[in-house]
PDB file of N, CA and C in Angstrom:
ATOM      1  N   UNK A   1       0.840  -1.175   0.000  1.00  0.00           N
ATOM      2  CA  UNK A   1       0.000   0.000   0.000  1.00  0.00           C
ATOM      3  C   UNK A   1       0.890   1.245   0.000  1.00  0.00           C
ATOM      4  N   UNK A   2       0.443   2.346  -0.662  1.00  0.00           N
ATOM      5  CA  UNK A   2       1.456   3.397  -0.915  1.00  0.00           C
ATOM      6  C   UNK A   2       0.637   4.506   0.076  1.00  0.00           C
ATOM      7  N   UNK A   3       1.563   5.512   0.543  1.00  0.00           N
ATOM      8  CA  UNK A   3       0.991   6.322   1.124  1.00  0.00           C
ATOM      9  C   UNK A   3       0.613   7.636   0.493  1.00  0.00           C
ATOM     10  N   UNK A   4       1.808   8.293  -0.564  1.00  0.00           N
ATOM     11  CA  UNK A   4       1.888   8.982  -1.331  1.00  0.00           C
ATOM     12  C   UNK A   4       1.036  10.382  -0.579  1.00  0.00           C
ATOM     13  N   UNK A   5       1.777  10.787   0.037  1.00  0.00           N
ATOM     14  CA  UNK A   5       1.732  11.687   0.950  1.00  0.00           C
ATOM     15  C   UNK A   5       2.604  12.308   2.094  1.00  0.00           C
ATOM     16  N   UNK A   6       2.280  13.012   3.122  1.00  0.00           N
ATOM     17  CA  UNK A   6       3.277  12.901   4.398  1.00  0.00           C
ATOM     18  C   UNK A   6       2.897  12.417   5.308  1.00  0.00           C
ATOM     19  N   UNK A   7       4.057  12.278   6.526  1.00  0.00           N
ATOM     20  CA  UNK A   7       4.022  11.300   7.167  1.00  0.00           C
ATOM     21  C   UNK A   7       4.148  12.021   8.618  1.00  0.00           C
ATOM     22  N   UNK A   8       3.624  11.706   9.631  1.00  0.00           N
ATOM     23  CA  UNK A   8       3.903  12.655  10.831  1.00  0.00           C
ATOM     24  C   UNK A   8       5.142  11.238  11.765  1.00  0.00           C
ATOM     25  N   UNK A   9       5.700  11.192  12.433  1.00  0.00           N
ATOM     26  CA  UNK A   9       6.241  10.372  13.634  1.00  0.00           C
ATOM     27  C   UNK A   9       6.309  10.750  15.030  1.00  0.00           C
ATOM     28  N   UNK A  10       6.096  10.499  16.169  1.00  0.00           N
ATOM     29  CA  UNK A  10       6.276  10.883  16.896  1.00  0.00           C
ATOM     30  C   UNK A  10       7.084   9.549  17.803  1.00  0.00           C
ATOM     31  N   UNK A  11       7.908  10.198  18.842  1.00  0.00           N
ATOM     32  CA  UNK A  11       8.895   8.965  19.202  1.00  0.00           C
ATOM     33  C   UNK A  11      10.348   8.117  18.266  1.00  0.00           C
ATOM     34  N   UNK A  12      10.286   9.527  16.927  1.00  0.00           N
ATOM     35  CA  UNK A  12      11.395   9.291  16.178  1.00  0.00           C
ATOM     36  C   UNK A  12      13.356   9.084  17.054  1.00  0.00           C
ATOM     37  N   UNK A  13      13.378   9.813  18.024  1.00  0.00           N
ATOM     38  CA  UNK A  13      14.472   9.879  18.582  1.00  0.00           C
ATOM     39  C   UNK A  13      14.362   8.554  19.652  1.00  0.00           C
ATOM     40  N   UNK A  14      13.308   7.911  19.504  1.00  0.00           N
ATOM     41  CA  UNK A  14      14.043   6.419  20.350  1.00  0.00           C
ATOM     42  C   UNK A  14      14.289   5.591  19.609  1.00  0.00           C
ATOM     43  N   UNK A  15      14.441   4.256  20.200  1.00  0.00           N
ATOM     44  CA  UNK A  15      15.056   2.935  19.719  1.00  0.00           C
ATOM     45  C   UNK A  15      13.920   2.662  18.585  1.00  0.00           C
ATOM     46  N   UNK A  16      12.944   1.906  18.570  1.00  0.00           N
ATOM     47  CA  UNK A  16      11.404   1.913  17.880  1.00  0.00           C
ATOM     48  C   UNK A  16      11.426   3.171  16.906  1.00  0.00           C
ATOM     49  N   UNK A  17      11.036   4.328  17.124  1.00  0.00           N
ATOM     50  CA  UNK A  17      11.182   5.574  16.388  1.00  0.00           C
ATOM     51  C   UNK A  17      12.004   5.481  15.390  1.00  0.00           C
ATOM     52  N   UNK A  18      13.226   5.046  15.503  1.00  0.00           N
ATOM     53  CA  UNK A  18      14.451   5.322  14.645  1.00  0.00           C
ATOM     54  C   UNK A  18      14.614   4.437  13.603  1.00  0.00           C
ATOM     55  N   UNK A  19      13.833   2.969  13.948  1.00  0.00           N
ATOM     56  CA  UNK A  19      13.629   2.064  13.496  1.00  0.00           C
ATOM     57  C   UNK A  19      12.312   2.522  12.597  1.00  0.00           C
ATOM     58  N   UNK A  20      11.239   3.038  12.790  1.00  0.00           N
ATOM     59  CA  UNK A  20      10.651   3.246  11.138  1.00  0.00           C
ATOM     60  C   UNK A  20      11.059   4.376  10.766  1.00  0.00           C
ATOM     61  N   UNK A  21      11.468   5.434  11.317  1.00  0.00           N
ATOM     62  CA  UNK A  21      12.095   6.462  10.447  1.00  0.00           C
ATOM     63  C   UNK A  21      13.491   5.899   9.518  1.00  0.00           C
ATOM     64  N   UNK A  22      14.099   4.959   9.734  1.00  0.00           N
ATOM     65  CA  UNK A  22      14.812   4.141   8.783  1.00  0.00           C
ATOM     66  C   UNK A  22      14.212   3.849   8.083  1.00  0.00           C
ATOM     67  N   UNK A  23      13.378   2.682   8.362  1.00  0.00           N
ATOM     68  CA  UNK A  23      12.326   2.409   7.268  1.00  0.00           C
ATOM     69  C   UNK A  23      11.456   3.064   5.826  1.00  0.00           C
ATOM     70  N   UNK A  24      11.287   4.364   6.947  1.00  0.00           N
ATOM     71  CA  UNK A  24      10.243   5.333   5.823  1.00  0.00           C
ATOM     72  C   UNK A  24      11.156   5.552   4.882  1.00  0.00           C
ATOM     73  N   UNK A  25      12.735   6.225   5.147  1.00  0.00           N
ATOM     74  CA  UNK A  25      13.230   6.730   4.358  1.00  0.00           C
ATOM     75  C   UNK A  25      14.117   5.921   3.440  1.00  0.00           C
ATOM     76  N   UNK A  26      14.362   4.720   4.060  1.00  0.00           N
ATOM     77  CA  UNK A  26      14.277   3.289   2.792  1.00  0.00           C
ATOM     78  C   UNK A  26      13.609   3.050   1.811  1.00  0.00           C
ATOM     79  N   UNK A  27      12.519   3.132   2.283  1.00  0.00           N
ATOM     80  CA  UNK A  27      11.250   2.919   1.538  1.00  0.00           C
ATOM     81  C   UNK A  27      10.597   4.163   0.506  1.00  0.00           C
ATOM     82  N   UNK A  28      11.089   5.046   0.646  1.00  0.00           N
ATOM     83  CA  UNK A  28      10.000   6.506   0.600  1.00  0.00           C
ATOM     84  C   UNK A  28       9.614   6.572  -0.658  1.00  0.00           C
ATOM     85  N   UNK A  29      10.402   6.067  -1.908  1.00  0.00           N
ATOM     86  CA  UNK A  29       9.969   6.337  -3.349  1.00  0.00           C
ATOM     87  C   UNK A  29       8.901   5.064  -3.314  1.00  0.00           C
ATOM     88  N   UNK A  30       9.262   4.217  -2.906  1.00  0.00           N
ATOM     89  CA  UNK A  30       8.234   2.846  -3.414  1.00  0.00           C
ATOM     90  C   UNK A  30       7.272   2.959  -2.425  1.00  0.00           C
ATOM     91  N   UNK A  31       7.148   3.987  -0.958  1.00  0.00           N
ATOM     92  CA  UNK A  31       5.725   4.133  -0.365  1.00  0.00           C
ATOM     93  C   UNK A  31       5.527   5.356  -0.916  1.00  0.00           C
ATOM     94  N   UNK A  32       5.682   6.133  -1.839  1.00  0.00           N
ATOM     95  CA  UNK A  32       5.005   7.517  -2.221  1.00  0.00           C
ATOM     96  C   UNK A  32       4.959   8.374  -0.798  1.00  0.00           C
ATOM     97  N   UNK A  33       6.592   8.240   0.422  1.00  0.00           N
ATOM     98  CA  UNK A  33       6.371   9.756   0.971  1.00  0.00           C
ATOM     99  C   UNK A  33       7.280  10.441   0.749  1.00  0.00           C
ATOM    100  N   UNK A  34       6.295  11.713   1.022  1.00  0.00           N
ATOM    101  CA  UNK A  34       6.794  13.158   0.219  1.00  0.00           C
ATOM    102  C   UNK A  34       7.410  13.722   1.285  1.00  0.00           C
ATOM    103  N   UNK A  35       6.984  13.776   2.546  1.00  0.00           N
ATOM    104  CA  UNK A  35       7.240  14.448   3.659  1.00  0.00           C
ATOM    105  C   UNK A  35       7.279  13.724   5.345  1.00  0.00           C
ATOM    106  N   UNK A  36       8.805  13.845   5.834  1.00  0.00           N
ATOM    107  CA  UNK A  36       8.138  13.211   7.310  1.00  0.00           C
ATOM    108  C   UNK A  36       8.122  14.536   7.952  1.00  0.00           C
ATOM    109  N   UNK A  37       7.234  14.161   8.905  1.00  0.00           N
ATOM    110  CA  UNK A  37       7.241  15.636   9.773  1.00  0.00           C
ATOM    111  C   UNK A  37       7.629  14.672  11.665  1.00  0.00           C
ATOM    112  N   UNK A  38       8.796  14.881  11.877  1.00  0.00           N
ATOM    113  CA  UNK A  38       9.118  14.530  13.615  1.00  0.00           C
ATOM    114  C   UNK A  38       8.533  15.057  14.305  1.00  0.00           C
ATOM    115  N   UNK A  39       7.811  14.774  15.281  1.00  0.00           N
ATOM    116  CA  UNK A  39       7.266  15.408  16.328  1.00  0.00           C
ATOM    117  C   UNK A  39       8.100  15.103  17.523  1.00  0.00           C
ATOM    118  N   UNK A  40       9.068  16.694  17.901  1.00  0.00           N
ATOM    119  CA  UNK A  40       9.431  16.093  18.924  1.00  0.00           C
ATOM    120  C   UNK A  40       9.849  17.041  20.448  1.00  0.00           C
ATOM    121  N   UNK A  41       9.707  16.340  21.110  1.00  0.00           N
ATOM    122  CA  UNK A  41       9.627  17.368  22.662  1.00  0.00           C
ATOM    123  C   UNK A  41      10.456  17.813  23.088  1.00  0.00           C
ATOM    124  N   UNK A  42      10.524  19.045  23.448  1.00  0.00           N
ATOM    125  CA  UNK A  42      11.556  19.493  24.271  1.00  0.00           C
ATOM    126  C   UNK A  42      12.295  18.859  24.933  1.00  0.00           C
ATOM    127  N   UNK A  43      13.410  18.960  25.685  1.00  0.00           N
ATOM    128  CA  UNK A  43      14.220  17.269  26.596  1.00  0.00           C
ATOM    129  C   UNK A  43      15.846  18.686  26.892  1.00  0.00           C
ATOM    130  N   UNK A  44      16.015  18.303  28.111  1.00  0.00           N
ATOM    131  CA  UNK A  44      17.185  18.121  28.179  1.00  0.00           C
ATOM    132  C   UNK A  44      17.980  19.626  27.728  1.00  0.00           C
ATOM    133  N   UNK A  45      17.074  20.704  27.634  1.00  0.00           N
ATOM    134  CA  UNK A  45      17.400  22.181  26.648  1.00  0.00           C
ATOM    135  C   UNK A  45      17.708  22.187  25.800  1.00  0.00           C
ATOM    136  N   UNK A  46      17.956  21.269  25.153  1.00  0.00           N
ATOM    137  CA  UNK A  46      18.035  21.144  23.723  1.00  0.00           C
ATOM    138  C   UNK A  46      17.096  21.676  22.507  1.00  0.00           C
ATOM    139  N   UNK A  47      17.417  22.592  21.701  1.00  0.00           N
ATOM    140  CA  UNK A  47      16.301  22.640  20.650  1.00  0.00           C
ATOM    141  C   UNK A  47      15.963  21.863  19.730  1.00  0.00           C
ATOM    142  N   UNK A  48      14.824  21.963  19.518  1.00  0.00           N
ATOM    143  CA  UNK A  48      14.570  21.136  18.343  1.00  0.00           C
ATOM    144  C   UNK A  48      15.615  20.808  16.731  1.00  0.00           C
ATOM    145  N   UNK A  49      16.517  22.391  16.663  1.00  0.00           N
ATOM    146  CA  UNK A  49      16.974  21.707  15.282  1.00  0.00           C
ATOM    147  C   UNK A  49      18.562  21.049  15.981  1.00  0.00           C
ATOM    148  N   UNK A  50      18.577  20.767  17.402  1.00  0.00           N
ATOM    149  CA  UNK A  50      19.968  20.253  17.929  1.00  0.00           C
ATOM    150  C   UNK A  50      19.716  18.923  18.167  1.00  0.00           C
ATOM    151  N   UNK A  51      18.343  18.250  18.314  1.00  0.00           N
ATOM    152  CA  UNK A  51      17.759  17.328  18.494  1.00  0.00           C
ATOM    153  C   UNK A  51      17.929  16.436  17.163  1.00  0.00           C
ATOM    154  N   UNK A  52      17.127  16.997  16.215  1.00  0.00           N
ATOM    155  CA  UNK A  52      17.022  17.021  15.388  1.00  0.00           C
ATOM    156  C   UNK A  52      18.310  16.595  14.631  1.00  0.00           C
ATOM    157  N   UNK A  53      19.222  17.075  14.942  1.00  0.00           N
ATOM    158  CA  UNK A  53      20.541  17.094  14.369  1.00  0.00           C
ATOM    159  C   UNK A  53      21.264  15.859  14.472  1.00  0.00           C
ATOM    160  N   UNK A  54      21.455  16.004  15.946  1.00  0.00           N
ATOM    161  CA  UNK A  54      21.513  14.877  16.398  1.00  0.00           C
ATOM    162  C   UNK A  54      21.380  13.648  16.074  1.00  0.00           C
ATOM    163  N   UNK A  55      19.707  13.461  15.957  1.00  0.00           N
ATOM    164  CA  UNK A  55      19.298  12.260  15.017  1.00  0.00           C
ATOM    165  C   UNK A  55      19.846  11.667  13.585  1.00  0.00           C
ATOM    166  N   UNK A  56      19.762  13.048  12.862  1.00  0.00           N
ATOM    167  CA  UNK A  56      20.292  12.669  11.594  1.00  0.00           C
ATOM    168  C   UNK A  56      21.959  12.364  11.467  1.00  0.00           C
ATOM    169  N   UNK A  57      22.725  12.500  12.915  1.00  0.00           N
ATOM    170  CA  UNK A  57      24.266  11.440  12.657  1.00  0.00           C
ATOM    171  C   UNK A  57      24.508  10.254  13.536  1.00  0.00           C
ATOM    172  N   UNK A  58      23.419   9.872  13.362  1.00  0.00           N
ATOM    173  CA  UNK A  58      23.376   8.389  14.112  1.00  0.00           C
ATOM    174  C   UNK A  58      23.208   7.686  12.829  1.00  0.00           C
ATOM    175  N   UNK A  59      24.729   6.386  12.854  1.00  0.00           N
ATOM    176  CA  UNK A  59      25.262   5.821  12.003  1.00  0.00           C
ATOM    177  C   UNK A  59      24.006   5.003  11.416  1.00  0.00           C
ATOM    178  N   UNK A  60      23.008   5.037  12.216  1.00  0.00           N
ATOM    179  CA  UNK A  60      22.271   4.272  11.200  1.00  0.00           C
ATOM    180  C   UNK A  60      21.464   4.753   9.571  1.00  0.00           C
ATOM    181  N   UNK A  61      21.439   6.473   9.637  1.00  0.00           N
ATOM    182  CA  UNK A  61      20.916   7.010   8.974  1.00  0.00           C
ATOM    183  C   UNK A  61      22.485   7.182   7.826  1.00  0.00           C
ATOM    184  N   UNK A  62      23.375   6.448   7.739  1.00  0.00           N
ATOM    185  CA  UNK A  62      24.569   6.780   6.856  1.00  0.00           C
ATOM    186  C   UNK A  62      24.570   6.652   5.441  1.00  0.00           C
ATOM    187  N   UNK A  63      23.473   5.696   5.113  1.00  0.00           N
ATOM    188  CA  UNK A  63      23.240   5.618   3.503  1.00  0.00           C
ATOM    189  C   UNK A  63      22.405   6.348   3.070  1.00  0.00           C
ATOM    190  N   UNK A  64      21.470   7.207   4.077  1.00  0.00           N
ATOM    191  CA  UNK A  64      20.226   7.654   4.198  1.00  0.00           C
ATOM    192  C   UNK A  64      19.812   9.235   4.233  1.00  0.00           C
ATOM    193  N   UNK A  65      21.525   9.958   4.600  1.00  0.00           N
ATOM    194  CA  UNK A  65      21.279  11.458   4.585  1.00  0.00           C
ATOM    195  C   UNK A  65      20.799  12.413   3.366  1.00  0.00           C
ATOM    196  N   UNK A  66      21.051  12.109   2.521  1.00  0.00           N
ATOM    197  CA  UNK A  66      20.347  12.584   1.034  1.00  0.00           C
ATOM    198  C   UNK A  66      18.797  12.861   1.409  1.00  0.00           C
ATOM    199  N   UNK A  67      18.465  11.189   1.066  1.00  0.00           N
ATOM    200  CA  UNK A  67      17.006  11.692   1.505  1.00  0.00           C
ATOM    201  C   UNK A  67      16.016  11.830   3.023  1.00  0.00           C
ATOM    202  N   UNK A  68      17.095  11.712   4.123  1.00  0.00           N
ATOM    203  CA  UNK A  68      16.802  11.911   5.434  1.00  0.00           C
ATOM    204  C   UNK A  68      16.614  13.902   5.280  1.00  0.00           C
ATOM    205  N   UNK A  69      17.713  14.663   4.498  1.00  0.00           N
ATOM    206  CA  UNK A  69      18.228  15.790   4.207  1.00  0.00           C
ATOM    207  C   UNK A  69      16.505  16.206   3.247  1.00  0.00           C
ATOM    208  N   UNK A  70      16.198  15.792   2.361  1.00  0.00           N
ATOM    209  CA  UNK A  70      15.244  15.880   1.475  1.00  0.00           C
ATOM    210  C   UNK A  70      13.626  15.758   2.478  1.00  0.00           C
ATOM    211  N   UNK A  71      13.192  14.855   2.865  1.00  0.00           N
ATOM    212  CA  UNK A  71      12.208  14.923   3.324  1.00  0.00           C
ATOM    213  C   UNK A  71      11.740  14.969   4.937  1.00  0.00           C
ATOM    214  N   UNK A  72      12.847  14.945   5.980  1.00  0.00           N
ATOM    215  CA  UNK A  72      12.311  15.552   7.348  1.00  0.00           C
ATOM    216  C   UNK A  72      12.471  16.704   7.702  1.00  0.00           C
ATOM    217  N   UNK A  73      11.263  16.716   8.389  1.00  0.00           N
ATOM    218  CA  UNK A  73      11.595  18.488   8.952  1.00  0.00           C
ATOM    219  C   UNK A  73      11.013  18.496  10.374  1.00  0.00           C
ATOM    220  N   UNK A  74      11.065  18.835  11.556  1.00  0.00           N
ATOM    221  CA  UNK A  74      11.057  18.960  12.731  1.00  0.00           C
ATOM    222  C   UNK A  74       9.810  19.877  12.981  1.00  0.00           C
ATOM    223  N   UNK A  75       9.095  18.885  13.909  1.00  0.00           N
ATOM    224  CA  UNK A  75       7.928  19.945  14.706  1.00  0.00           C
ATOM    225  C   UNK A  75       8.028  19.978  16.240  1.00  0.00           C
ATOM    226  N   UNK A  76       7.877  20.957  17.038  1.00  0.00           N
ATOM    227  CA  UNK A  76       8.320  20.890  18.497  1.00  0.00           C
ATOM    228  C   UNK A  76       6.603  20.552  19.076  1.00  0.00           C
ATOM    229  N   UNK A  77       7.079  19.682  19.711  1.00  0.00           N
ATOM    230  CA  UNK A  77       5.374  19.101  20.065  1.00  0.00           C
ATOM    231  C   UNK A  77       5.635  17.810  21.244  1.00  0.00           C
ATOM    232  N   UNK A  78       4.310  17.896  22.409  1.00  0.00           N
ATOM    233  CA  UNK A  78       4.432  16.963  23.181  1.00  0.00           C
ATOM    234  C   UNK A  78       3.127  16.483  23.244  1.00  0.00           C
ATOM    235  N   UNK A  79       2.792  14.868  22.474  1.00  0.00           N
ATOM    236  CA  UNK A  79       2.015  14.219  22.557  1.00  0.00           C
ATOM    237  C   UNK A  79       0.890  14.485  23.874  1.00  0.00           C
ATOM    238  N   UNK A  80       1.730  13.966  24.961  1.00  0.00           N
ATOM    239  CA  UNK A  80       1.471  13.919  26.215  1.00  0.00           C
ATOM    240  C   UNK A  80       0.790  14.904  27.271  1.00  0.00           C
ATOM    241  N   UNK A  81       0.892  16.237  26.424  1.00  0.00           N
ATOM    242  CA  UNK A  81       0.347  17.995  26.698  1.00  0.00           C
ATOM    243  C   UNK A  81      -0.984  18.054  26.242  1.00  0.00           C
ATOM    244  N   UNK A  82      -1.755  18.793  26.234  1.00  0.00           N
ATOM    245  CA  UNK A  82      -2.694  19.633  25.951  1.00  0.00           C
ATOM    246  C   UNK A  82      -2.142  20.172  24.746  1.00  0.00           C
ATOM    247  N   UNK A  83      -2.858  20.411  23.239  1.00  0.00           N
ATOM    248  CA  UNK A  83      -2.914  20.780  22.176  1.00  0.00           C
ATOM    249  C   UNK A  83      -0.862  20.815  21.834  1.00  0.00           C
ATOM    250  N   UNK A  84      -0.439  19.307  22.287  1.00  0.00           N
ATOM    251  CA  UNK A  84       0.893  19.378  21.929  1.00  0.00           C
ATOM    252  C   UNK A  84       1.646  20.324  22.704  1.00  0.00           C
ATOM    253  N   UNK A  85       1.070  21.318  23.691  1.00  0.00           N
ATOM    254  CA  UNK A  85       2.219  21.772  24.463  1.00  0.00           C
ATOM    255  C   UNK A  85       2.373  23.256  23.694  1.00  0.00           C
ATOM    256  N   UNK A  86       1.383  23.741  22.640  1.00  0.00           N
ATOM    257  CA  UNK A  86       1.318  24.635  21.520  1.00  0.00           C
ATOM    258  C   UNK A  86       0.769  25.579  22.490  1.00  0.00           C
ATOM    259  N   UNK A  87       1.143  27.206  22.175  1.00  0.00           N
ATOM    260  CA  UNK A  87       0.522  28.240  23.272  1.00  0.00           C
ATOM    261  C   UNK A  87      -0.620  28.949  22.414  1.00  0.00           C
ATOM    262  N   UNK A  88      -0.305  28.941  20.322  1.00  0.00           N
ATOM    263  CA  UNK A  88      -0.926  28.783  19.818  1.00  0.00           C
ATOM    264  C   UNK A  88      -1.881  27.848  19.189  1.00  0.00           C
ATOM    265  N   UNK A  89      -3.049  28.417  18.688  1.00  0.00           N
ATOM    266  CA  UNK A  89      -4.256  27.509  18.358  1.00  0.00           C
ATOM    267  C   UNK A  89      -3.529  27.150  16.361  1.00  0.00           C
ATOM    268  N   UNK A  90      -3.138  25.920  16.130  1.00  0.00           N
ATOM    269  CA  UNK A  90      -2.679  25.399  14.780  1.00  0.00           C
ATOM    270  C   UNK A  90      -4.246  24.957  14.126  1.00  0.00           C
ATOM    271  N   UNK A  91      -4.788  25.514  13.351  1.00  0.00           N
ATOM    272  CA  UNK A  91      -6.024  25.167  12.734  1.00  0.00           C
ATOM    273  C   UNK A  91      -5.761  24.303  11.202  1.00  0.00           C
ATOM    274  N   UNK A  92      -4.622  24.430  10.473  1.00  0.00           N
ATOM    275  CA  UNK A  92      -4.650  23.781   9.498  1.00  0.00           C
ATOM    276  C   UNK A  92      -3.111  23.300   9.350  1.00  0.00           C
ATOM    277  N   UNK A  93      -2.876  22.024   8.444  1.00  0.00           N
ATOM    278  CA  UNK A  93      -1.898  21.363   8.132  1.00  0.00           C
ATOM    279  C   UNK A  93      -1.001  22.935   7.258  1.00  0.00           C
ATOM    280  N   UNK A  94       0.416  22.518   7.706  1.00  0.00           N
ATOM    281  CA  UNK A  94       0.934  23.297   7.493  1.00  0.00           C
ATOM    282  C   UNK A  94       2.156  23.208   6.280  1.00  0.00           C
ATOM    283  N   UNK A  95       2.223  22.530   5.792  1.00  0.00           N
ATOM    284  CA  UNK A  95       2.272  21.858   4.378  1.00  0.00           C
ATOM    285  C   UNK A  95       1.768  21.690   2.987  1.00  0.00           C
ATOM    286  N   UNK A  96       2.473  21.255   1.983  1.00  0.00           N
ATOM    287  CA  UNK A  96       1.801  21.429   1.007  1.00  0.00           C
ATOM    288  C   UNK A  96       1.666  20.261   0.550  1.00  0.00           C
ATOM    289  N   UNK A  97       2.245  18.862   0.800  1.00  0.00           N
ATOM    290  CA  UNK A  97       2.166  17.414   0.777  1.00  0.00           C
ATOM    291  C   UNK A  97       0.936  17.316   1.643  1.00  0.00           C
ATOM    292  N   UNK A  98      -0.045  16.439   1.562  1.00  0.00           N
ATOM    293  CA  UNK A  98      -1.418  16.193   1.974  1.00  0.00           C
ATOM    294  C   UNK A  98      -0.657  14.974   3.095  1.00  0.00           C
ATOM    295  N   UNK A  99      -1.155  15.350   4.717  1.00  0.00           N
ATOM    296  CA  UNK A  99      -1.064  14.495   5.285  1.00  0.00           C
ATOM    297  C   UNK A  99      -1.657  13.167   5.112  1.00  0.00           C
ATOM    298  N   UNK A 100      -1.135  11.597   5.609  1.00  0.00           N
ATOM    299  CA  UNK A 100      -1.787  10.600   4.897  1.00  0.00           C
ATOM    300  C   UNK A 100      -1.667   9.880   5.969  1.00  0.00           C
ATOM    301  N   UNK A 101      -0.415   9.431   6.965  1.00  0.00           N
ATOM    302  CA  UNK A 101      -0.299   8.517   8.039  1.00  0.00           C
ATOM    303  C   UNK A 101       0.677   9.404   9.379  1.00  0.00           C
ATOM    304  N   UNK A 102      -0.225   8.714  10.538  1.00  0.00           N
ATOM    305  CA  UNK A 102       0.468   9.825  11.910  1.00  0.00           C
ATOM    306  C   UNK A 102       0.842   7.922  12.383  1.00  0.00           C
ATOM    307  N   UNK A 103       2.109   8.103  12.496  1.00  0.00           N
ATOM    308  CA  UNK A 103       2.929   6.800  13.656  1.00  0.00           C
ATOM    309  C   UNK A 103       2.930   7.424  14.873  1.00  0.00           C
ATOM    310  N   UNK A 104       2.353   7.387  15.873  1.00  0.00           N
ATOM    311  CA  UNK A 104       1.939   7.554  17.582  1.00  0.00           C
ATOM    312  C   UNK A 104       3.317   6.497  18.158  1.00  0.00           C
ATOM    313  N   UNK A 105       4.372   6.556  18.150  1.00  0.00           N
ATOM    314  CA  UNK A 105       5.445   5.989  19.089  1.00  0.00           C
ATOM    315  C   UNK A 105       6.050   6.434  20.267  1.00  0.00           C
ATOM    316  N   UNK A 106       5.434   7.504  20.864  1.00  0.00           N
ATOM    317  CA  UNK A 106       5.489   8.235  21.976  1.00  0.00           C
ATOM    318  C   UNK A 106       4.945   7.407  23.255  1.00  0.00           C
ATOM    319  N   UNK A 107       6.473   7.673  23.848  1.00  0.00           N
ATOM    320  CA  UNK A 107       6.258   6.731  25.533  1.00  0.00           C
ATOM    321  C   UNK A 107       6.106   7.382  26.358  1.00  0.00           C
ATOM    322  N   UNK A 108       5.727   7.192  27.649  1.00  0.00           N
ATOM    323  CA  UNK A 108       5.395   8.317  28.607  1.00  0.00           C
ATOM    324  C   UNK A 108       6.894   8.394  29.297  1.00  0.00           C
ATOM    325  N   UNK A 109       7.543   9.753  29.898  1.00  0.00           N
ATOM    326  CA  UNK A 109       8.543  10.173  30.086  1.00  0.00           C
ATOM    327  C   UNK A 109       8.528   9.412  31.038  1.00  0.00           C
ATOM    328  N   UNK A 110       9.787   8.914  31.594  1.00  0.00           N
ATOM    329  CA  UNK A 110      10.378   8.412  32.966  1.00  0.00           C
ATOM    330  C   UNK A 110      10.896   9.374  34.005  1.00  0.00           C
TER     331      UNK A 110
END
């Protein structure tokens, strides 16, 4: 089944997480995605594009930065909050790829 669309993740920076965000971006021409969007939480003072960063030099993403580089982009958001932890009200997708699949891999903090 193709998705041919974007893709939201949340729980991309764990073990599980990292494991289909490999996947997606293995996969991304033969599932039709256009866009991942990370959802990911504050932690540790870190910002999102240090987080973010982060992620993308973990050796597993090494064949993968091209199109890791091409289709993710970072949203600061906590599942676990009230409207994501947002102080603003987000009324519409903020993209131009039509959202298609949200992966919920978000664990509750320890």
């Amino acid at each position: 089944m193709r998705i041919d669309g974007a893709v939201v993740l949340t729980g991309a920076t764990g073990f599980v997480g990292g494991g289909i965000l490999f996947s997606l971006l293995a996969r991304a021409e033969e599932l039709g995605v256009m866009k991942i969007v990370l959802m990911i939480r504050q932690r540790s003072g870190k910002t999102l594009d240090e987080r973010l960063a982060k992620l993308r030099e973990n050796h597993m993403f090494d064949g993968l930065r091209e199109t890791f580089d091409k289709l993710v982009v970072g949203l600061e958001g906590d599942v676990s909050q009230r409207n994501f932890g947002w102080t603003e009200n987000v009324t519409s997708w903020p993209h131009q790829e039509p959202l298609k699949v949200v992966f919920n891999l978000h664990q509750k903090p320890v």
